[in-house]
C-alpha atoms as a PDB file:
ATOM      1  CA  UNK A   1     -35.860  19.285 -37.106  1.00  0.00           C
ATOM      2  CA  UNK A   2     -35.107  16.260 -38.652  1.00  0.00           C
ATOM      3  CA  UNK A   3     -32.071  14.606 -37.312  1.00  0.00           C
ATOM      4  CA  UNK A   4     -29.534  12.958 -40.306  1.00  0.00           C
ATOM      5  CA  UNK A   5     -29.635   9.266 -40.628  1.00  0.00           C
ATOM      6  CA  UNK A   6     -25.725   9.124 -39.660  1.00  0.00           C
ATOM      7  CA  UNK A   7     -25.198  11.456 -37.188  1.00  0.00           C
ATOM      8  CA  UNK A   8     -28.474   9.359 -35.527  1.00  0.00           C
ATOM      9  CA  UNK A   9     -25.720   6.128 -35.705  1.00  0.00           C
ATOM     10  CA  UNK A  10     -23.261   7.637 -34.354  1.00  0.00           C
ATOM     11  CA  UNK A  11     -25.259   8.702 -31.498  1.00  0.00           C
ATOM     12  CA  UNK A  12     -26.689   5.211 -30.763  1.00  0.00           C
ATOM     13  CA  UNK A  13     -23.810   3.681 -30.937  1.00  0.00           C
ATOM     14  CA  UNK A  14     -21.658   5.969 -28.378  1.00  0.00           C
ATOM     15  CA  UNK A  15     -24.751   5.745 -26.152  1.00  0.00           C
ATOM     16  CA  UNK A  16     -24.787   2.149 -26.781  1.00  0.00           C
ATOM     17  CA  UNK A  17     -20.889   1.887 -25.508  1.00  0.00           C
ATOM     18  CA  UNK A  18     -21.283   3.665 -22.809  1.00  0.00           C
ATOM     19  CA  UNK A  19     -24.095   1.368 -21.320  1.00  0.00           C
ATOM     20  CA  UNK A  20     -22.551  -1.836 -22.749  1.00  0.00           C
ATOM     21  CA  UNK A  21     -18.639   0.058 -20.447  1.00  0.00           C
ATOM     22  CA  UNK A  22     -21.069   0.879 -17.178  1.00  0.00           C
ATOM     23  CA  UNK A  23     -22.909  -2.377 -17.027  1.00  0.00           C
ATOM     24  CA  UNK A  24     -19.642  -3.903 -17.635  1.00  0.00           C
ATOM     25  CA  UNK A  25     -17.621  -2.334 -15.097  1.00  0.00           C
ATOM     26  CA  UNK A  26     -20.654  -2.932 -12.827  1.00  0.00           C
ATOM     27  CA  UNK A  27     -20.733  -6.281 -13.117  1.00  0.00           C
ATOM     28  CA  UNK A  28     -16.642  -6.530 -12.914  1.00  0.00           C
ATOM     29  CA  UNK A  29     -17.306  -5.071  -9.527  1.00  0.00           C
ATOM     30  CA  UNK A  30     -19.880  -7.586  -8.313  1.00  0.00           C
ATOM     31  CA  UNK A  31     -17.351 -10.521  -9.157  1.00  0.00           C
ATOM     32  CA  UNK A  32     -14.762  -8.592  -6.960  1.00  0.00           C
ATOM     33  CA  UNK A  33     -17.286  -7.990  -4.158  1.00  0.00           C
ATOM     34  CA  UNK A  34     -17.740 -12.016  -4.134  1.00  0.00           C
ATOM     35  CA  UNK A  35     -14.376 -12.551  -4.712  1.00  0.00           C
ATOM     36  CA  UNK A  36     -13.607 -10.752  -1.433  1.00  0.00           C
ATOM     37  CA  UNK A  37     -16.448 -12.222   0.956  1.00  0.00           C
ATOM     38  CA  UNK A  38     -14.924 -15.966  -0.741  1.00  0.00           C
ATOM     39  CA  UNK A  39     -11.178 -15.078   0.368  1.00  0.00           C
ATOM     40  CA  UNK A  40     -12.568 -13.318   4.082  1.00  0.00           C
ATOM     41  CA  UNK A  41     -14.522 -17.057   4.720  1.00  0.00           C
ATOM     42  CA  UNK A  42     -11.233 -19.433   3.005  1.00  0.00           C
ATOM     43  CA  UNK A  43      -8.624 -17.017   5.049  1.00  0.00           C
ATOM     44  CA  UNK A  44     -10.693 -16.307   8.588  1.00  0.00           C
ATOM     45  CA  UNK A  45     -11.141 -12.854   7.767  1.00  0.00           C
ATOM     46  CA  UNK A  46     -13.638 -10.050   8.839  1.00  0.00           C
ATOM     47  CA  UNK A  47     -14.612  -7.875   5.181  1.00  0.00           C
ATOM     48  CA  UNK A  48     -16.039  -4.614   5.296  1.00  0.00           C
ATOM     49  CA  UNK A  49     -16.661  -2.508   2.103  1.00  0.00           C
ATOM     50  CA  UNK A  50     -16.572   1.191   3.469  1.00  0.00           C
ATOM     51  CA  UNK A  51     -17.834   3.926   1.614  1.00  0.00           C
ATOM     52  CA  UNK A  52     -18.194   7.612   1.291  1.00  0.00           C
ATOM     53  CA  UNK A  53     -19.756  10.683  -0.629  1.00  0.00           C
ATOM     54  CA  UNK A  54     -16.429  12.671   0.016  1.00  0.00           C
ATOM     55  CA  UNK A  55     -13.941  10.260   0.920  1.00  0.00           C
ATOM     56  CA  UNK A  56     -12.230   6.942  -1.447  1.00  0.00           C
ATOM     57  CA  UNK A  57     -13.526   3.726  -0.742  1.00  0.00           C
ATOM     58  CA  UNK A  58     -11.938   1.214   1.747  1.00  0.00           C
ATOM     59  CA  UNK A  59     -11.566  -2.098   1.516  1.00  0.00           C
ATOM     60  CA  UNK A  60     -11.062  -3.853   5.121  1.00  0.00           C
ATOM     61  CA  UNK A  61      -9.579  -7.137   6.260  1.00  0.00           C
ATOM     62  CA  UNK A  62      -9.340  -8.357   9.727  1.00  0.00           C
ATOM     63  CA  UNK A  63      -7.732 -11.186  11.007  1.00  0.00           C
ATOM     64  CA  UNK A  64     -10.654 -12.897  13.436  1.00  0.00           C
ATOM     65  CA  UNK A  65      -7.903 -14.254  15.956  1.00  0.00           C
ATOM     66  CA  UNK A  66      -5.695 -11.520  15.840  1.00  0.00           C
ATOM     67  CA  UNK A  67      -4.324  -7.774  14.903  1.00  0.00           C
ATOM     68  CA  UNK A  68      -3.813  -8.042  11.409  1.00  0.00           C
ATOM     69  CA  UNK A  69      -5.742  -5.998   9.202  1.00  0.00           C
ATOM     70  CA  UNK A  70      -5.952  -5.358   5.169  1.00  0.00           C
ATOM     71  CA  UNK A  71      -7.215  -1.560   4.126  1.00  0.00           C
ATOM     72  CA  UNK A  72      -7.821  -1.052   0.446  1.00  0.00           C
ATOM     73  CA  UNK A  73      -7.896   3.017  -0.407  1.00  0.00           C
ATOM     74  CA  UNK A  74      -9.270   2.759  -3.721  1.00  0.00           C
ATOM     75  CA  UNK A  75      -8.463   5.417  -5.934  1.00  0.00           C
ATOM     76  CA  UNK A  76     -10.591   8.432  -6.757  1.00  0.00           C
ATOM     77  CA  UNK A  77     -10.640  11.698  -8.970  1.00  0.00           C
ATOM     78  CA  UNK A  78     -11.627  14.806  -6.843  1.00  0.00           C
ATOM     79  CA  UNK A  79     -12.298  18.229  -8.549  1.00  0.00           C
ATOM     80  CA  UNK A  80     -10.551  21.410  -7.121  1.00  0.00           C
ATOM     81  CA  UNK A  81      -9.645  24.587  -8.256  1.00  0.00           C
ATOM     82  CA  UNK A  82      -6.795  23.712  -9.952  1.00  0.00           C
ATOM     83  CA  UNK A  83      -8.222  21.065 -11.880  1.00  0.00           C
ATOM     84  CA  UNK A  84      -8.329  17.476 -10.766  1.00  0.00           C
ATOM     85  CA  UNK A  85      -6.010  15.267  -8.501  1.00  0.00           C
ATOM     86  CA  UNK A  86      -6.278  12.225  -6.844  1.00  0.00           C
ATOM     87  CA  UNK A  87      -6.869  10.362  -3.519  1.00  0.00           C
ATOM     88  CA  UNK A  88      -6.451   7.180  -2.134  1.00  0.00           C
ATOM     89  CA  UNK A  89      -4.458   4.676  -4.676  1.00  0.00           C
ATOM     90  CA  UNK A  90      -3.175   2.447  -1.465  1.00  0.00           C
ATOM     91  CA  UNK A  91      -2.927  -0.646   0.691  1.00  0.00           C
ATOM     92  CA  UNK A  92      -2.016  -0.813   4.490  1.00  0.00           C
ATOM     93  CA  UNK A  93      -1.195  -4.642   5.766  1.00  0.00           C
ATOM     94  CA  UNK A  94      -0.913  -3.723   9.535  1.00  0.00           C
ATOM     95  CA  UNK A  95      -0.188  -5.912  12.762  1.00  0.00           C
ATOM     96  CA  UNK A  96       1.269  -5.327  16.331  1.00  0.00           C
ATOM     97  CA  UNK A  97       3.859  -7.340  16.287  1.00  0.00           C
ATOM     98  CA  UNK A  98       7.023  -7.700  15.456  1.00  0.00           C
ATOM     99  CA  UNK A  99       7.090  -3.748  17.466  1.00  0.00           C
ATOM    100  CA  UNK A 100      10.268  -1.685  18.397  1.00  0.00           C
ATOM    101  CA  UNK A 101      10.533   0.447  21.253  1.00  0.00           C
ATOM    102  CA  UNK A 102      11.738   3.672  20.699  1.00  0.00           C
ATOM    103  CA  UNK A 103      12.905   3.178  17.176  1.00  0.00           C
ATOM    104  CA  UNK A 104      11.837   3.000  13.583  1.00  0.00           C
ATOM    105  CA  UNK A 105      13.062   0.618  10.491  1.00  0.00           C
ATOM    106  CA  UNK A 106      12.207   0.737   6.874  1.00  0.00           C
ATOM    107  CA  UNK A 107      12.849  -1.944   3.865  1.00  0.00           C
ATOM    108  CA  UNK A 108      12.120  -1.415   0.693  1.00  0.00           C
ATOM    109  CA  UNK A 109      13.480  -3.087  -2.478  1.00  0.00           C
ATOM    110  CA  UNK A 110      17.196  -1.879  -3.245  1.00  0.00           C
ATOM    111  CA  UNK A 111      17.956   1.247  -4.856  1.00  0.00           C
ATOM    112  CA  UNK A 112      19.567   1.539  -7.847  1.00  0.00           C
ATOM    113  CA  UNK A 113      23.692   1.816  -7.737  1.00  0.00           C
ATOM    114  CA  UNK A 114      22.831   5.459  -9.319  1.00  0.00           C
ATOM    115  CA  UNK A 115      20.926   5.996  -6.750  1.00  0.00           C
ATOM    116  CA  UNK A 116      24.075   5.492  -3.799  1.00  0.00           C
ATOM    117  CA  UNK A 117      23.585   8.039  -1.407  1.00  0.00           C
ATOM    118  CA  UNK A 118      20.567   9.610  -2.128  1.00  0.00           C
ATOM    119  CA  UNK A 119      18.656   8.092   0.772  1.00  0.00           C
ATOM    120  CA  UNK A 120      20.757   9.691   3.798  1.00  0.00           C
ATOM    121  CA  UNK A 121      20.496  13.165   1.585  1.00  0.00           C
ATOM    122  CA  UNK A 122      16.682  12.839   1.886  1.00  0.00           C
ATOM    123  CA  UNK A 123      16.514  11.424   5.374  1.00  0.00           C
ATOM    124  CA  UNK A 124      18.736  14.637   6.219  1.00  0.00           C
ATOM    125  CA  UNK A 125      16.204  16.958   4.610  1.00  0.00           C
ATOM    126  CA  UNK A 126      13.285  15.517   6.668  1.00  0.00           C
ATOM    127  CA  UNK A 127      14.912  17.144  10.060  1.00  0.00           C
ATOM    128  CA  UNK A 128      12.580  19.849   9.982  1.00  0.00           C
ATOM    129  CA  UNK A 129       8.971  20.290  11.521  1.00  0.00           C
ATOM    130  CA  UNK A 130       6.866  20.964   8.177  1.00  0.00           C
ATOM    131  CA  UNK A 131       8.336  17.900   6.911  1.00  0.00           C
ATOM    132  CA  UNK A 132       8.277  15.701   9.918  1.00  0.00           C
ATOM    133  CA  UNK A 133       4.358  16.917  10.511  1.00  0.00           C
ATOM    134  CA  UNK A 134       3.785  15.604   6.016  1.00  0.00           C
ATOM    135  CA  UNK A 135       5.461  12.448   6.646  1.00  0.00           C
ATOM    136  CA  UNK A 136       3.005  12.039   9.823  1.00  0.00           C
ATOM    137  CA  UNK A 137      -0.028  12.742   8.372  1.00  0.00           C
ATOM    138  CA  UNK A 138       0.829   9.927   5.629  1.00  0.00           C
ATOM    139  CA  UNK A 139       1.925   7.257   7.584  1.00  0.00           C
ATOM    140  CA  UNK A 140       1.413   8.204  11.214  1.00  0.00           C
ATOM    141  CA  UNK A 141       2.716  10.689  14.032  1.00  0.00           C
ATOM    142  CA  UNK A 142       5.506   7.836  15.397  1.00  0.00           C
ATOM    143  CA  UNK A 143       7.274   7.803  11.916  1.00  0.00           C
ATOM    144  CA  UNK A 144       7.061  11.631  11.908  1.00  0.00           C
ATOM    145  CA  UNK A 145       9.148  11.869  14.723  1.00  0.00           C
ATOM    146  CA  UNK A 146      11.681   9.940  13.684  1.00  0.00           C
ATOM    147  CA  UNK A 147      12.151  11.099  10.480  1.00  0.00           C
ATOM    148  CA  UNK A 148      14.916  13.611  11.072  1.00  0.00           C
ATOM    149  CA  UNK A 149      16.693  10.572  13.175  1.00  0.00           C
ATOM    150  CA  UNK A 150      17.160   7.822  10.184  1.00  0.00           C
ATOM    151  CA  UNK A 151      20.246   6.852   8.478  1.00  0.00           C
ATOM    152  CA  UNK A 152      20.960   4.596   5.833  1.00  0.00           C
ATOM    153  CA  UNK A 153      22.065   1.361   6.864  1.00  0.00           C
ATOM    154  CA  UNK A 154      23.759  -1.974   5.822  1.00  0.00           C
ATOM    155  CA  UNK A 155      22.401  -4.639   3.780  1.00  0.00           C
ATOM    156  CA  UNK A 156      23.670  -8.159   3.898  1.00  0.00           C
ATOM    157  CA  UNK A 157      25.833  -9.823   1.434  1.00  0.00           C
ATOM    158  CA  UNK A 158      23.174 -10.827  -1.164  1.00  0.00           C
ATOM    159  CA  UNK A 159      19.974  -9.728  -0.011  1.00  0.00           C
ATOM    160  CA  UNK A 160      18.802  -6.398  -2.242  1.00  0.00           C
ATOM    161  CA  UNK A 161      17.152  -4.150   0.226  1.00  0.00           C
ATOM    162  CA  UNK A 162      16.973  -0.409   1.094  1.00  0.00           C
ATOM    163  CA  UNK A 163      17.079  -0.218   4.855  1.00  0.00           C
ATOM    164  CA  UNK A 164      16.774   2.949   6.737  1.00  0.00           C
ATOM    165  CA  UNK A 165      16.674   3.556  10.585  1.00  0.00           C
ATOM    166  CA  UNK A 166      17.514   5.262  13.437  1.00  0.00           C
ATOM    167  CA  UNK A 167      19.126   1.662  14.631  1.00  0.00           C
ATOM    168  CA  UNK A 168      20.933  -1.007  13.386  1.00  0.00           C
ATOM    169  CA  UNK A 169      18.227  -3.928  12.745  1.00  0.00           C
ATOM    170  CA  UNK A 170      19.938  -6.677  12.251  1.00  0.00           C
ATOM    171  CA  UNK A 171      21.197  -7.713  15.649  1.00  0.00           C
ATOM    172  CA  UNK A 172      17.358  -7.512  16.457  1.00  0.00           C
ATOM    173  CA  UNK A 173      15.521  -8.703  12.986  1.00  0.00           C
ATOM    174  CA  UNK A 174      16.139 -11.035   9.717  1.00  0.00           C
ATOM    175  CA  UNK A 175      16.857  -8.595   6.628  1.00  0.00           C
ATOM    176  CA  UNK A 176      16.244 -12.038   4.682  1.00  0.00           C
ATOM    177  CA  UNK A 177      13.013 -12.130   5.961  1.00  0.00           C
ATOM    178  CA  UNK A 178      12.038  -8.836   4.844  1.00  0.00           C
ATOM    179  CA  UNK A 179      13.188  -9.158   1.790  1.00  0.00           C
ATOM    180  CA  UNK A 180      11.719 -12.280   1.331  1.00  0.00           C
ATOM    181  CA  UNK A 181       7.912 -10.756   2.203  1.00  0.00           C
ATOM    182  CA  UNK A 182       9.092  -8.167  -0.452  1.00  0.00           C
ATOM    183  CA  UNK A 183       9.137 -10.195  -2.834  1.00  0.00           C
ATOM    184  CA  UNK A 184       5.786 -12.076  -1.902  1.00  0.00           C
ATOM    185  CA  UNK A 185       3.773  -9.366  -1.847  1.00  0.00           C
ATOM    186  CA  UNK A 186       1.582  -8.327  -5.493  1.00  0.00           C
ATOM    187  CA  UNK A 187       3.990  -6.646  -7.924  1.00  0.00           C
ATOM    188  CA  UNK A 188       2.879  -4.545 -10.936  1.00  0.00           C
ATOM    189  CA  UNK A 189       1.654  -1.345 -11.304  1.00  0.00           C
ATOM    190  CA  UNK A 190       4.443   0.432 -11.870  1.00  0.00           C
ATOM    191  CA  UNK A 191       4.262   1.107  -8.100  1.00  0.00           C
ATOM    192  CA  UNK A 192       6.775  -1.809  -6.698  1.00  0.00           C
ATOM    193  CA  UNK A 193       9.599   0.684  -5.654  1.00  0.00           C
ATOM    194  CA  UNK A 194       6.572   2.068  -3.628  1.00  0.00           C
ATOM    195  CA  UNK A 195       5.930  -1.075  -1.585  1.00  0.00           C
ATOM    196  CA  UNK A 196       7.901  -1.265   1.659  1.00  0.00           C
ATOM    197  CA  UNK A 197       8.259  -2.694   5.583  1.00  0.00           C
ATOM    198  CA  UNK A 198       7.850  -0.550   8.188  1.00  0.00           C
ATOM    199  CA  UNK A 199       8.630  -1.602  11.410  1.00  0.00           C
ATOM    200  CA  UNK A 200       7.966   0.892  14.618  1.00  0.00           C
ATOM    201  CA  UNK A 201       7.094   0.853  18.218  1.00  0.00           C
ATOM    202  CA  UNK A 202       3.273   0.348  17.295  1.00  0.00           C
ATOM    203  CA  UNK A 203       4.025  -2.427  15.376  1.00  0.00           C
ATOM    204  CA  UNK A 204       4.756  -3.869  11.821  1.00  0.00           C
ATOM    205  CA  UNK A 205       3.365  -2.755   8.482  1.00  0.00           C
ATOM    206  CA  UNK A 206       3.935  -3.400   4.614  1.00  0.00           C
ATOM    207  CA  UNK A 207       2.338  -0.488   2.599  1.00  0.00           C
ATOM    208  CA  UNK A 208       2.293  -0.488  -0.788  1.00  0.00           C
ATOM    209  CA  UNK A 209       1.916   2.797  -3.316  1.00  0.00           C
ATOM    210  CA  UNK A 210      -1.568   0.994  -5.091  1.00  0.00           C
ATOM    211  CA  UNK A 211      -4.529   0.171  -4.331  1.00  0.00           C
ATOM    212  CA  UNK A 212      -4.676  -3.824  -4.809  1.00  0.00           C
ATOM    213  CA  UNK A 213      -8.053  -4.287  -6.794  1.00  0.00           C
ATOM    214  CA  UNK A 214      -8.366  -8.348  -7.022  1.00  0.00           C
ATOM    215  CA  UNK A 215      -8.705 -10.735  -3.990  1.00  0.00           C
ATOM    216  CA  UNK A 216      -6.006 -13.044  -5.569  1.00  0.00           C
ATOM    217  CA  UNK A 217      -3.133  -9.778  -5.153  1.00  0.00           C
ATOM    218  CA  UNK A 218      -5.266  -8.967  -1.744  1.00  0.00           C
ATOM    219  CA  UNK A 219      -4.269 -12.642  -0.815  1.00  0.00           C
ATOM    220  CA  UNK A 220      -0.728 -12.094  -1.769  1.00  0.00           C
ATOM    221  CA  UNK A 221      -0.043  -9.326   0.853  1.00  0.00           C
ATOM    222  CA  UNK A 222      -1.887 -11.588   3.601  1.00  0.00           C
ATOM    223  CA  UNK A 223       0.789 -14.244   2.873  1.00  0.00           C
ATOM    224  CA  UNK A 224       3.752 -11.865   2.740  1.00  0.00           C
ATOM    225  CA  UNK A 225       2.403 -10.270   6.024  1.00  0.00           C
ATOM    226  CA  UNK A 226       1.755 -13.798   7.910  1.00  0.00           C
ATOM    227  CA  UNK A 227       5.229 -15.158   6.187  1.00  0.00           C
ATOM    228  CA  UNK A 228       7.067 -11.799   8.143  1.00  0.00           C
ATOM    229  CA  UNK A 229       5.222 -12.274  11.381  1.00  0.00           C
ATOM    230  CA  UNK A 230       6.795 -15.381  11.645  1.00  0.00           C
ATOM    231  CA  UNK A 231      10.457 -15.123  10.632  1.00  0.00           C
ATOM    232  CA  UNK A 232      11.222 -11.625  11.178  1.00  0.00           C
ATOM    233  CA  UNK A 233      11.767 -11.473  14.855  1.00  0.00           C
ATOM    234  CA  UNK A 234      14.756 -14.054  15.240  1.00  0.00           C
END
């Protein structure tokens, strides 16, 4: 059957755009890979690109003369049932210290004066063991158990931060400083009200709610992370 001249086009040309968008985003990739194994030799760094037939892609960072580390959860579709939803879409700065014993803090940027209020309601809905074992299994068993504990408390005289705990931090830490490696680290996304400090007995982290793509935002976080290491704890 002879196939119209037209509809023949039109089929060479989507074909054609589809090759032309793979070997593009192929080759977009490549420059990232490099990118990355550049800013692991210029920074000190450790890079590992981790991958996985049922599980997102990790990007890892680690600090050759000490604890720090980078992970990159890249984001991925995954079919269900139900449809489609997806995993990863994160980043995880992580080091050991500043640490508290027995306690748990959290910055993020301020809330919105609309918005008074609302964190000790939700903190007050996480005393219960479903939600304590959810918040666990996202960001770890010792911020599980504390959950239930936290309270909203005080933030200097000029310094716009969100800070939630089961203490008082600021006899101990610098708010300044953390808001300070808040607004070093990447913005954009839409995700920056996802981007916070936690600080716990195994140590210090800054998570943000994407997955941070290019080694120039990648670089960002390291700063924000080493900037916090070293004026947090006064």
């Amino acid at each position: 059957m002879d196939i119209p001249i037209p509809a023949l086009l039109i089929f060479v040309l989507v074909f054609g755009g589809l090759i032309a968008a793979l070997v593009f985003a192929y080759r977009k990739e490549q420059a990232r890979r490099a990118a990355y194994v550049a800013l692991a030799e210029r920074r000190g760094l450790s890079y590992e690109l981790r991958t996985s037939m049922s599980r997102p892609a990790e990007v890892h960072f680690a600090d050759k003369e000490s604890d720090l580390t980078i992970t990159v959860v890249r984001r991925k579709a995954h079919k269900t049932s139900k449809g489609q939803s997806i995993q990863g879409g994160t980043t995880e700065l992580r080091m050991g210290d500043p640490r508290l014993q027995g306690a748990l803090i959290l910055y993020a940027p301020a809330m919105p004066k609309k918005f008074d209020g609302v964190a000790n309601a939700l903190m007050g809905a996480f005393d219960n063991k479903v939600a304590k074992f959810l918040i666990g299994k996202m960001f770890g068993d010792e911020i599980g158990a504390y959950m239930g504990q936290m309270t909203e408390q005080p933030s200097p005289d000029g310094i716009a931060l969100t800070i939630l705990g089961n203490v008082d931090p600021d006899p101990m830490f610098d708010p300044a400083a953390a808001h300070r490696a808040l607004e070093t680290a990447p913005k954009g996304g839409g995700a920056d009200r996802a981007t916070m400090i936690l600080v716990t007995e195994a140590g210090t982290r800054i998570r943000m709610g994407r997955d941070l793509l290019e080694a120039e935002e990648i670089e960002k976080l390291l700063d924000a992370g080493l900037m916090l290491r070293s004026e947090l704890q006064r």
